[in-house]
PDB file of N, CA and C in Angstrom:
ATOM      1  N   UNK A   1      -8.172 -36.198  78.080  1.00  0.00           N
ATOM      2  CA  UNK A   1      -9.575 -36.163  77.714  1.00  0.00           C
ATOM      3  C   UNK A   1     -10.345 -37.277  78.422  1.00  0.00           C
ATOM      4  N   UNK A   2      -9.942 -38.676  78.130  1.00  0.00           N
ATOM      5  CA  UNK A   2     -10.516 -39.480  78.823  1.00  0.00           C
ATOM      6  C   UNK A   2     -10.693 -39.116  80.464  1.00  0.00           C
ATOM      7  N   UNK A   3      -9.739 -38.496  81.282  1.00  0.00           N
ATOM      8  CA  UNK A   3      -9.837 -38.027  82.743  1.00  0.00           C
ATOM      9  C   UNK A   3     -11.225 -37.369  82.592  1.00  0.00           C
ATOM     10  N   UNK A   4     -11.317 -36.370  81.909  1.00  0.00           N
ATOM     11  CA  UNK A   4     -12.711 -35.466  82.295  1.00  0.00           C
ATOM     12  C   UNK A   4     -13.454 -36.514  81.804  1.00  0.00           C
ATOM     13  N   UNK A   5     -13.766 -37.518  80.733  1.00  0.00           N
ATOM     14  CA  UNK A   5     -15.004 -38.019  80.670  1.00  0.00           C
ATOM     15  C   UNK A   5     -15.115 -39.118  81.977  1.00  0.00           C
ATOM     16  N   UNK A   6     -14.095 -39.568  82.832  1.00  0.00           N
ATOM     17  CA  UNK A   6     -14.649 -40.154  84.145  1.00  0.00           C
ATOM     18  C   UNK A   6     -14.813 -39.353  84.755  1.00  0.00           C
ATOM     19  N   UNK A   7     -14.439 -38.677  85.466  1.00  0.00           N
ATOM     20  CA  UNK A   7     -14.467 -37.227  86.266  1.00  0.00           C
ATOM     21  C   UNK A   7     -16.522 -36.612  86.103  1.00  0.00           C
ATOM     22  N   UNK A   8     -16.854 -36.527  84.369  1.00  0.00           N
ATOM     23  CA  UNK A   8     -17.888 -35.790  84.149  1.00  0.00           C
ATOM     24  C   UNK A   8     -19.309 -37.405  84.778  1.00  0.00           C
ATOM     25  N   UNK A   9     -18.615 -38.286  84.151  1.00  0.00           N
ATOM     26  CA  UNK A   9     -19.444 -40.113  84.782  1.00  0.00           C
ATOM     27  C   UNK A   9     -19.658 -39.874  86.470  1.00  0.00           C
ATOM     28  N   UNK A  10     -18.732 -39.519  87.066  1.00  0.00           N
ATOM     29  CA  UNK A  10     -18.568 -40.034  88.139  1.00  0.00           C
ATOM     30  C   UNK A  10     -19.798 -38.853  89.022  1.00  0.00           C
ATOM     31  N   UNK A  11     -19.056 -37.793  88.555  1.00  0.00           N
ATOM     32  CA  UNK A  11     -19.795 -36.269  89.570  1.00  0.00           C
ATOM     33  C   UNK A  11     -21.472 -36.564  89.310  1.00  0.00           C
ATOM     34  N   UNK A  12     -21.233 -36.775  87.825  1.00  0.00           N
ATOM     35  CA  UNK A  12     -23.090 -36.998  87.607  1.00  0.00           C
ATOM     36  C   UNK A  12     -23.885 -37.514  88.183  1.00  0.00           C
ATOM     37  N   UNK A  13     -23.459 -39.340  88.262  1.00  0.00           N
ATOM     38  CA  UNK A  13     -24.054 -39.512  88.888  1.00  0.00           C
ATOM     39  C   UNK A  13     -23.666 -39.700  90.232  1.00  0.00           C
ATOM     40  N   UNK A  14     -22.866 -38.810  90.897  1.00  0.00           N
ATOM     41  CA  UNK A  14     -22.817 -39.153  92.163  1.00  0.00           C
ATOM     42  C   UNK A  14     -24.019 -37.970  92.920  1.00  0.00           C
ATOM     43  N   UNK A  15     -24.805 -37.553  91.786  1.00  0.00           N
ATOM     44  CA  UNK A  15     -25.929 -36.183  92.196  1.00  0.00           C
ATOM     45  C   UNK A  15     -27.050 -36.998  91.425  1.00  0.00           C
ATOM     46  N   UNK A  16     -26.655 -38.346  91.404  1.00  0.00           N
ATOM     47  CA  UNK A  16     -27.949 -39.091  90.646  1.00  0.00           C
ATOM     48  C   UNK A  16     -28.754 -38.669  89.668  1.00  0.00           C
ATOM     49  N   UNK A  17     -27.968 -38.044  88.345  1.00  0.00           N
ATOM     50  CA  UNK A  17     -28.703 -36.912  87.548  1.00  0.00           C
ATOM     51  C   UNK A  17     -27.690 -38.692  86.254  1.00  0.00           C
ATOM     52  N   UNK A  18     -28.563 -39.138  84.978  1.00  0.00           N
ATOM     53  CA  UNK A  18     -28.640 -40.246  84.626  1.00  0.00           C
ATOM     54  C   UNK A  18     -27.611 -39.502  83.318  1.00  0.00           C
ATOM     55  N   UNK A  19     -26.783 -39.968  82.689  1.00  0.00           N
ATOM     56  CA  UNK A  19     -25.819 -39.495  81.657  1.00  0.00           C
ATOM     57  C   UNK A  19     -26.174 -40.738  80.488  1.00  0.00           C
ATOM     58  N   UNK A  20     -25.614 -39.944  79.167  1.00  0.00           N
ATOM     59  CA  UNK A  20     -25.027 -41.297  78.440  1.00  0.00           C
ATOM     60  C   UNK A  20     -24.055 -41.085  77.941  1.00  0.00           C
ATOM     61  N   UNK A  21     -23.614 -42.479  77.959  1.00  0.00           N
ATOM     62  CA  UNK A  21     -22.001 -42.416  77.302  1.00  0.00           C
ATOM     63  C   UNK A  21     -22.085 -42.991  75.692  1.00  0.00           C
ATOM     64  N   UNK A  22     -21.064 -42.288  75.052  1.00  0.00           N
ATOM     65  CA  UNK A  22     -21.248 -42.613  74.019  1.00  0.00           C
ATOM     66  C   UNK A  22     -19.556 -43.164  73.008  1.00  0.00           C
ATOM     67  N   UNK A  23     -19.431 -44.527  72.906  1.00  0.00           N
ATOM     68  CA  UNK A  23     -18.088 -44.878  72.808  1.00  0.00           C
ATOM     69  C   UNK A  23     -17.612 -45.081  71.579  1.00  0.00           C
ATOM     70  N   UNK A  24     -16.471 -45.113  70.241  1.00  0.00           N
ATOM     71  CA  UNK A  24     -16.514 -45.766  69.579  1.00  0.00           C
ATOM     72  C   UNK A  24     -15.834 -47.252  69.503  1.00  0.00           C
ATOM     73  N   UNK A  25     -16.938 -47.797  68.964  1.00  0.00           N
ATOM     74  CA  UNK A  25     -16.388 -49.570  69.160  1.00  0.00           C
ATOM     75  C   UNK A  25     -15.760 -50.152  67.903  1.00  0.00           C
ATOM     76  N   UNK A  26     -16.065 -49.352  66.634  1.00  0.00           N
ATOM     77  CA  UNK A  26     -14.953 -49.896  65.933  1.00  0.00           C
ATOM     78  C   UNK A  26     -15.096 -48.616  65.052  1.00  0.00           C
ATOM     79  N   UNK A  27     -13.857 -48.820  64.310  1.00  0.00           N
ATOM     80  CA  UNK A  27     -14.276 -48.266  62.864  1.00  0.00           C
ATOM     81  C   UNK A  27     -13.782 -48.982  61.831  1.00  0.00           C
ATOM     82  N   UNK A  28     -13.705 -48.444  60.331  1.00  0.00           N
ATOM     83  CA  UNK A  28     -12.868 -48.561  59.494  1.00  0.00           C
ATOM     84  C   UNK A  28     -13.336 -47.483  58.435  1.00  0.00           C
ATOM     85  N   UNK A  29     -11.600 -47.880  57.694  1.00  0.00           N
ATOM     86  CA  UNK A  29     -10.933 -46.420  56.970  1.00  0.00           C
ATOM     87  C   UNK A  29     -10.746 -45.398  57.425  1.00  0.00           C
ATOM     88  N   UNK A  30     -11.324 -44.026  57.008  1.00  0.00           N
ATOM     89  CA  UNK A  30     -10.268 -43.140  57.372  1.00  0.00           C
ATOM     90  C   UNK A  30     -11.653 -42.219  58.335  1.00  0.00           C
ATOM     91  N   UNK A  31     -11.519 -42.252  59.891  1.00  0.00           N
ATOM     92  CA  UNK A  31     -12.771 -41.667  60.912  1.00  0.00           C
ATOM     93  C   UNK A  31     -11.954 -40.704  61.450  1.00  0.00           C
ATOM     94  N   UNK A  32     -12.804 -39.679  61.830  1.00  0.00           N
ATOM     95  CA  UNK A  32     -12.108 -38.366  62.752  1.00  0.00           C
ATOM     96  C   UNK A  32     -11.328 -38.681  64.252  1.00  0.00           C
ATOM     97  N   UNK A  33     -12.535 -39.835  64.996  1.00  0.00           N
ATOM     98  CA  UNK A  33     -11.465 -40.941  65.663  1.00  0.00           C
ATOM     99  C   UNK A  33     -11.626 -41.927  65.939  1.00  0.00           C
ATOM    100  N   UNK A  34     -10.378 -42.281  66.934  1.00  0.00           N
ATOM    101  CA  UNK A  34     -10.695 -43.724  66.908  1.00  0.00           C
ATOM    102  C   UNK A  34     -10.963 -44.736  67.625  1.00  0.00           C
ATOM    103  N   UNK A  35     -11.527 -45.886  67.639  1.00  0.00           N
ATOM    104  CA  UNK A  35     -11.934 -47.044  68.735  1.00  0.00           C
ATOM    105  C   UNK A  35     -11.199 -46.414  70.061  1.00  0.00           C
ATOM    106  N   UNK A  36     -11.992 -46.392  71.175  1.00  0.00           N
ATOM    107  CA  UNK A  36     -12.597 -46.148  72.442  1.00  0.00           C
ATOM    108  C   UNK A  36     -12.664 -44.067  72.993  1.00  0.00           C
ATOM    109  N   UNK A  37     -12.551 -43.620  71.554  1.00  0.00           N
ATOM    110  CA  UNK A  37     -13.230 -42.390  71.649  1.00  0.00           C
ATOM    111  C   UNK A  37     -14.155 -42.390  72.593  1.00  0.00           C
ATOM    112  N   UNK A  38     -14.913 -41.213  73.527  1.00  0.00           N
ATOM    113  CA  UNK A  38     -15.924 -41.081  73.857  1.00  0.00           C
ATOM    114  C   UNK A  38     -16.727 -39.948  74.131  1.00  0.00           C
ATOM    115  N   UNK A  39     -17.707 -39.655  74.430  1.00  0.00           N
ATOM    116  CA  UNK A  39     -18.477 -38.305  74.379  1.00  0.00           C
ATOM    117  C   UNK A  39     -19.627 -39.018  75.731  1.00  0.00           C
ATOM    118  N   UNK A  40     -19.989 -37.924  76.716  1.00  0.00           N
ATOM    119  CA  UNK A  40     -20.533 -37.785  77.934  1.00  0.00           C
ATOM    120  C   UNK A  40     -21.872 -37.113  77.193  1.00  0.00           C
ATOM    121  N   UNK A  41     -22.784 -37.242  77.204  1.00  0.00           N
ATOM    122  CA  UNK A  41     -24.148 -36.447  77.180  1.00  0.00           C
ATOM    123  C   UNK A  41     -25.045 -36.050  78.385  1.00  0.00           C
ATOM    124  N   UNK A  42     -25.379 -34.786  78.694  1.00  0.00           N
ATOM    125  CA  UNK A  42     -26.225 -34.973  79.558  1.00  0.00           C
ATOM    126  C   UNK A  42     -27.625 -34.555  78.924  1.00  0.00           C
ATOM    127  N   UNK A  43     -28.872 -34.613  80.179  1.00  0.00           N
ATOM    128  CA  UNK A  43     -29.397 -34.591  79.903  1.00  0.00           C
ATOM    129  C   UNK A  43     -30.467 -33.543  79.220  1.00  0.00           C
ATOM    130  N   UNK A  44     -29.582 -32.508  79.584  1.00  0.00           N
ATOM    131  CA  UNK A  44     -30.067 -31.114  78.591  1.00  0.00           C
ATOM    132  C   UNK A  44     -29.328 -30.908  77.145  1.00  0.00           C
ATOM    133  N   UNK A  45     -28.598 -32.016  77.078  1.00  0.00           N
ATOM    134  CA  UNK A  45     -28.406 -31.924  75.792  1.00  0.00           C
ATOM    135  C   UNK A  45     -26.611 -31.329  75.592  1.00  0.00           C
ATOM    136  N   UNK A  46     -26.294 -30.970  76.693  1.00  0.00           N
ATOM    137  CA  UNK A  46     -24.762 -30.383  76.462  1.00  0.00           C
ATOM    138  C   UNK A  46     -23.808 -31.919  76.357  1.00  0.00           C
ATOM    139  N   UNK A  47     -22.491 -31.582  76.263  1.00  0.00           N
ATOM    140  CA  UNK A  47     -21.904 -32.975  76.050  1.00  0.00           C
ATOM    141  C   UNK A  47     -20.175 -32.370  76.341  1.00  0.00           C
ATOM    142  N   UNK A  48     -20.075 -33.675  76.923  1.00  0.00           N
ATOM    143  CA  UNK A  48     -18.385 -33.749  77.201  1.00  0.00           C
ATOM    144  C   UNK A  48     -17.787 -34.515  76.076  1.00  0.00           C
ATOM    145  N   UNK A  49     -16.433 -34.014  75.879  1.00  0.00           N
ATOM    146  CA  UNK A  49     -16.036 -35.245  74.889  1.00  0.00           C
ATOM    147  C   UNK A  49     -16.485 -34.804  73.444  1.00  0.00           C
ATOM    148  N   UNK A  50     -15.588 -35.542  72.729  1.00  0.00           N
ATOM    149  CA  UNK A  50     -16.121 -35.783  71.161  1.00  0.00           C
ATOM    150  C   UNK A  50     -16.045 -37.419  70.681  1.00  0.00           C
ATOM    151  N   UNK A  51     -16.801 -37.684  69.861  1.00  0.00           N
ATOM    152  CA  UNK A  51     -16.225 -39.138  68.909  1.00  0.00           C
ATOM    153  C   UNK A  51     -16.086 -38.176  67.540  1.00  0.00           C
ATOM    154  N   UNK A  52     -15.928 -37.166  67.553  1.00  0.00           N
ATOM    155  CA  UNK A  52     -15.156 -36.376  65.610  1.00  0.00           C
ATOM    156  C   UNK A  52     -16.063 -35.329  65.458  1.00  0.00           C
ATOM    157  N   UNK A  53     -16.871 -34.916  65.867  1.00  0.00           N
ATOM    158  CA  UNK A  53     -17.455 -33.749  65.633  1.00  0.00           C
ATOM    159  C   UNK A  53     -18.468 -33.814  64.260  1.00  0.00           C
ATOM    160  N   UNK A  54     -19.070 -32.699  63.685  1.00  0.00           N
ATOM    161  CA  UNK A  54     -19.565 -32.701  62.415  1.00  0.00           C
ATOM    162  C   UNK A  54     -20.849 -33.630  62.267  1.00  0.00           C
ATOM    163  N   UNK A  55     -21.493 -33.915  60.888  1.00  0.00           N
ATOM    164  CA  UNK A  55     -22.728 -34.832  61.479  1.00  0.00           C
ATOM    165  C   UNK A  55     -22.867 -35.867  62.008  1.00  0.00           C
ATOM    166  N   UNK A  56     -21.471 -36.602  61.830  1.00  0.00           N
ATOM    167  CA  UNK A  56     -21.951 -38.217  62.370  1.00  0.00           C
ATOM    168  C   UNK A  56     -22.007 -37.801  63.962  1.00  0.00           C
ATOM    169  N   UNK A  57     -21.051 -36.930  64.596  1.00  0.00           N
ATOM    170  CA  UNK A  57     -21.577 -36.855  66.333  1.00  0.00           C
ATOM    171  C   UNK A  57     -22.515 -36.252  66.426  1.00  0.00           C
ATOM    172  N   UNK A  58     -23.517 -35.765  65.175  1.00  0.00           N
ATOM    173  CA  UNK A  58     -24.698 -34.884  65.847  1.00  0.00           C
ATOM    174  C   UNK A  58     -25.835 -36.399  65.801  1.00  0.00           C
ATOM    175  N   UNK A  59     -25.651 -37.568  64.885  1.00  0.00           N
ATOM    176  CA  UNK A  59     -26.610 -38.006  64.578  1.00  0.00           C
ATOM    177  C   UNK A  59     -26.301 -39.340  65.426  1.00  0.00           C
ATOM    178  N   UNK A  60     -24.830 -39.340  66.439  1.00  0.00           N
ATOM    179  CA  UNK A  60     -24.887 -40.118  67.781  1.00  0.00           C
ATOM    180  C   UNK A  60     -25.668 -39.422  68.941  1.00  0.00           C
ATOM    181  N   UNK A  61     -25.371 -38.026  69.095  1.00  0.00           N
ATOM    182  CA  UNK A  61     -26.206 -37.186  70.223  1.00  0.00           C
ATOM    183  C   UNK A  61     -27.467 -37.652  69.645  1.00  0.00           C
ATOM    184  N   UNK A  62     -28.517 -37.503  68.696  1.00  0.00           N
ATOM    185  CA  UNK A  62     -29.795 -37.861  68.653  1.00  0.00           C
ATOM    186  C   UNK A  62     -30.216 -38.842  69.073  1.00  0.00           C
ATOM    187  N   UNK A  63     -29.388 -40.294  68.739  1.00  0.00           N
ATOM    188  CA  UNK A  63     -29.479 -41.436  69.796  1.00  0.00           C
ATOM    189  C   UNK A  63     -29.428 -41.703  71.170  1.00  0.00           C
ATOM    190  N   UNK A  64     -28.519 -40.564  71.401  1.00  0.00           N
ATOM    191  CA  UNK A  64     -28.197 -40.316  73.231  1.00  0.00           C
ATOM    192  C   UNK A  64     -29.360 -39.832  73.478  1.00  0.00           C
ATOM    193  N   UNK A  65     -29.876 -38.794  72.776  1.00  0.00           N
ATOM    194  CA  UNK A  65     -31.159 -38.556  74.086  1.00  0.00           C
ATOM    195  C   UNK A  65     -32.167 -39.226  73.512  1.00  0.00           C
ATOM    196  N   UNK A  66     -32.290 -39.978  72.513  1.00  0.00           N
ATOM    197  CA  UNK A  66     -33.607 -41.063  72.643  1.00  0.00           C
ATOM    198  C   UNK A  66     -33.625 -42.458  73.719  1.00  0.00           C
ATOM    199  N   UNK A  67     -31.738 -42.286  74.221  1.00  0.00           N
ATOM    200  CA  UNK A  67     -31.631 -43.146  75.151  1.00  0.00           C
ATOM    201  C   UNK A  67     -31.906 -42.730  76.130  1.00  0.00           C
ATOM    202  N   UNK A  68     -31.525 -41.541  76.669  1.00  0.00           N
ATOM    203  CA  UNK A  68     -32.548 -41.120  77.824  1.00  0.00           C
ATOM    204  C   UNK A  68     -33.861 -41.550  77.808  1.00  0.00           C
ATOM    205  N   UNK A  69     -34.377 -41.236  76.981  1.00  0.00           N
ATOM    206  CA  UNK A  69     -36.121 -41.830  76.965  1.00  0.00           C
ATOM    207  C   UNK A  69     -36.025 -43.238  77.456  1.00  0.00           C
ATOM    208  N   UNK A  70     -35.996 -44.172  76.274  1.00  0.00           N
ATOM    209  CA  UNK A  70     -36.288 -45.536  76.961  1.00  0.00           C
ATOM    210  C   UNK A  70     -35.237 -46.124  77.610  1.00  0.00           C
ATOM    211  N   UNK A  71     -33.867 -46.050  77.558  1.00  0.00           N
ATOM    212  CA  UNK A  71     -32.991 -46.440  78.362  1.00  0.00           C
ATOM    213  C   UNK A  71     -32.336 -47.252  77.631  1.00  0.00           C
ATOM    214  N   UNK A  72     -32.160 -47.831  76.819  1.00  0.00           N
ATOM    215  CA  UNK A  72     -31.985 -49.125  75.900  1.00  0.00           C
ATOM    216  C   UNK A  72     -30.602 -48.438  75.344  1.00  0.00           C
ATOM    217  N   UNK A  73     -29.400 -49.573  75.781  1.00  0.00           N
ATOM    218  CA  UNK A  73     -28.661 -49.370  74.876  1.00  0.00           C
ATOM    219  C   UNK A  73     -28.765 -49.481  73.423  1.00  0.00           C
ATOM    220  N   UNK A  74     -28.036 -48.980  72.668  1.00  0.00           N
ATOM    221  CA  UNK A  74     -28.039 -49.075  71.083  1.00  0.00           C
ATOM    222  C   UNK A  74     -26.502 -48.981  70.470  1.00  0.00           C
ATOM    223  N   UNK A  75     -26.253 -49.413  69.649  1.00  0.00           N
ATOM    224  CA  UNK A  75     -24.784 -49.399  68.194  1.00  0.00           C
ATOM    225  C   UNK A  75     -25.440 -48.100  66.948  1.00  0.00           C
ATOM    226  N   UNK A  76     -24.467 -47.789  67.095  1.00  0.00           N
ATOM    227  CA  UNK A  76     -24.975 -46.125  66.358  1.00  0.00           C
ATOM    228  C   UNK A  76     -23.985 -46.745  64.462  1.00  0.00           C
ATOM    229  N   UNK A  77     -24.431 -46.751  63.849  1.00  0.00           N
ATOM    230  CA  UNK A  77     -23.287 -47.117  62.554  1.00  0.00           C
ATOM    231  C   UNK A  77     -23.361 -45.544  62.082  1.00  0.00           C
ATOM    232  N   UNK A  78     -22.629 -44.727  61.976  1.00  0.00           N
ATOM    233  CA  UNK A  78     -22.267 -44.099  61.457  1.00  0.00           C
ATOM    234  C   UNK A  78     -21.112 -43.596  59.679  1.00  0.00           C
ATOM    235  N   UNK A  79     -21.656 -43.377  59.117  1.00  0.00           N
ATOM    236  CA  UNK A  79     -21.448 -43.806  57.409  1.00  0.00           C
ATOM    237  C   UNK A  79     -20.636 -42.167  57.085  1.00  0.00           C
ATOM    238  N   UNK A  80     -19.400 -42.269  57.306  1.00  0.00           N
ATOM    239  CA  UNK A  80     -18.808 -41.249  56.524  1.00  0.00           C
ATOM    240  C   UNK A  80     -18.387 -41.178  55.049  1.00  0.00           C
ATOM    241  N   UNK A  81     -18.795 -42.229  54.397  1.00  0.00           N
ATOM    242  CA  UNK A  81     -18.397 -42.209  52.921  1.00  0.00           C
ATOM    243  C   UNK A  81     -18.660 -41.594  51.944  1.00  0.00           C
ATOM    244  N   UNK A  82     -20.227 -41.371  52.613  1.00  0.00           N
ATOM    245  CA  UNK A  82     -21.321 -40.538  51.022  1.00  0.00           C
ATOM    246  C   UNK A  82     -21.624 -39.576  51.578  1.00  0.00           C
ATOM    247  N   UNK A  83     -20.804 -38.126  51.103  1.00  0.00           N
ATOM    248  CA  UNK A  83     -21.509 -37.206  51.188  1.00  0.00           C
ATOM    249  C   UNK A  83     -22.576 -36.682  50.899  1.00  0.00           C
ATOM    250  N   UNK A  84     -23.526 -36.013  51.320  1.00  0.00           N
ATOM    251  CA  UNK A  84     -24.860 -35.645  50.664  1.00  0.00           C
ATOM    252  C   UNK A  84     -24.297 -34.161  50.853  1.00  0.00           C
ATOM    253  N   UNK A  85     -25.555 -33.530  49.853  1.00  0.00           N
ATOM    254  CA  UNK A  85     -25.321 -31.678  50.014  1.00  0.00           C
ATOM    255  C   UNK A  85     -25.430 -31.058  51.058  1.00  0.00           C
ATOM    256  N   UNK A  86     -24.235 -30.354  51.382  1.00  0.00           N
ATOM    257  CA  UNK A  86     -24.247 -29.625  52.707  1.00  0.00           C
ATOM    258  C   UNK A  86     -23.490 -30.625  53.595  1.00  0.00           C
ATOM    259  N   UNK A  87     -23.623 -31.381  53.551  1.00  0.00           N
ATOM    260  CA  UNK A  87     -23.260 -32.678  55.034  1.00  0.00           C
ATOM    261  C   UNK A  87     -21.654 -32.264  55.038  1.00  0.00           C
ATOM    262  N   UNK A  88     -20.835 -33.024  55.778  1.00  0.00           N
ATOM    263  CA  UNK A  88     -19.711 -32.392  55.855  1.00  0.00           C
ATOM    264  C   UNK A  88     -18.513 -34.101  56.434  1.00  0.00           C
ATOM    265  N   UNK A  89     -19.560 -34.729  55.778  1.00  0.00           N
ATOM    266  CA  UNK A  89     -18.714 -36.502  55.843  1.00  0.00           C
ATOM    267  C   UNK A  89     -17.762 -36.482  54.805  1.00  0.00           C
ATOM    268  N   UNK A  90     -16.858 -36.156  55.291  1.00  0.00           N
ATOM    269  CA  UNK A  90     -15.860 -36.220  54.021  1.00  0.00           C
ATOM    270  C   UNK A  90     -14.612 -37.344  54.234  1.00  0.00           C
ATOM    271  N   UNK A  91     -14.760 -37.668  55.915  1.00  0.00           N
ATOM    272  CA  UNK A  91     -13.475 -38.771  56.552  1.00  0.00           C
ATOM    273  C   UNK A  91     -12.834 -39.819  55.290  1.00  0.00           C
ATOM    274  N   UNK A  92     -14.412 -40.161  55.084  1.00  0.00           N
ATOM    275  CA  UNK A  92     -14.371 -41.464  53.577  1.00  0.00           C
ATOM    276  C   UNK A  92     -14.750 -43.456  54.633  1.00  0.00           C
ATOM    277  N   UNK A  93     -14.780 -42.978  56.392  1.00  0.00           N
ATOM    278  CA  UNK A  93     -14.828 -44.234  56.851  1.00  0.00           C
ATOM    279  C   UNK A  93     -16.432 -44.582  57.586  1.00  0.00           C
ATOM    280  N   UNK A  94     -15.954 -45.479  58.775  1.00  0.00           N
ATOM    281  CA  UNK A  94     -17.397 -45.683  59.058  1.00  0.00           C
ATOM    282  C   UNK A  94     -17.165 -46.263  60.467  1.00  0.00           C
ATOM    283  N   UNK A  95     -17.901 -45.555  61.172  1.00  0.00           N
ATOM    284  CA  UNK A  95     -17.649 -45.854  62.900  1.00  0.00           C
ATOM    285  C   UNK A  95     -18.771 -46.604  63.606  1.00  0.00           C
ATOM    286  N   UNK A  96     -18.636 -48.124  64.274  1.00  0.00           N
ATOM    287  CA  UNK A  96     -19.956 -47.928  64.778  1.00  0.00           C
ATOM    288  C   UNK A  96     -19.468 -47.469  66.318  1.00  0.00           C
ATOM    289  N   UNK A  97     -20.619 -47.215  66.999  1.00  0.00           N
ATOM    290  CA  UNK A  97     -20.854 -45.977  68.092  1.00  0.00           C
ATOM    291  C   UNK A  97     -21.603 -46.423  69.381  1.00  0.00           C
ATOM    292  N   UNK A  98     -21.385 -47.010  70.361  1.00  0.00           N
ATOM    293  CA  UNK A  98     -21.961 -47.980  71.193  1.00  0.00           C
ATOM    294  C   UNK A  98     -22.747 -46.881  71.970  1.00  0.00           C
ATOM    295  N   UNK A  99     -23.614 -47.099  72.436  1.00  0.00           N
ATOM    296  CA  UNK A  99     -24.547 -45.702  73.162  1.00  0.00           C
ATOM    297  C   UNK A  99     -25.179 -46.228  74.384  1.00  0.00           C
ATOM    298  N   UNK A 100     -24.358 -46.165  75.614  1.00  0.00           N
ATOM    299  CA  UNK A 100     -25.728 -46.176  76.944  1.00  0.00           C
ATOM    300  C   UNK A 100     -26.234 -45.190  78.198  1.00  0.00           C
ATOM    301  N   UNK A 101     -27.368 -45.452  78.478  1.00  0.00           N
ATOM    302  CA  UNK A 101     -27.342 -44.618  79.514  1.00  0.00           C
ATOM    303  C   UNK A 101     -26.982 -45.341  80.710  1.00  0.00           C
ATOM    304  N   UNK A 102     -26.022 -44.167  81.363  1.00  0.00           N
ATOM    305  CA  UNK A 102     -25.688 -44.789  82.745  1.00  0.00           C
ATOM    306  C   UNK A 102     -26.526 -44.085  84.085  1.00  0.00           C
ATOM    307  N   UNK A 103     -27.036 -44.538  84.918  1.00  0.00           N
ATOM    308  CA  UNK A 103     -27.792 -44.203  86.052  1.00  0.00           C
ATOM    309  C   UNK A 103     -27.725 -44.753  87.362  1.00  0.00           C
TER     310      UNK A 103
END
């Protein structure tokens, strides 16, 4: 997995088209995965990679493309403990989620 997410880094921008990467930098308790997970975003929104799927990677992708916008890296904390209705956080842990764009 990690091969395709350099492989998907490298081709991108070697067509100068701007990606973000999206890593996990820590967790604790029980996360879908684990420290140096990663997920490729581009800029239409498709994505290589997972950091666990379900809402917490939908509510790292929302950060990825607000990083497209201004460019600014960001730490994503992601809270699997409290489920709300419908949500589907059930891990019980908590990941934070390092987010940049590369260009």
């Amino acid at each position: 997995m990690q091969d395709e997410i350099y492989r998907e880094i490298t081709q991108a921008l070697s067509r100068r088209e701007p990606v973000v990467l999206a890593t996990v930098a820590r967790t604790r308790g029980s996360t879908p995965r684990k420290t140096g997970a990663k997920m490729v975003v581009r800029r239409d929104g498709t994505f290589c990679g997972t950091i666990g799927g379900g809402c917490g990677e939908a509510e790292v992708w929302q950060e990825a493309m607000a990083a497209f916008e201004d460019g600014k890296p960001r730490m994503v904390t992601v809270d699997l403990t409290e489920p709300l209705d419908g949500d589907d956080k059930i891990c019980g842990g908590i990941m934070d989620v390092f987010v940049e764009r590369l260009a």
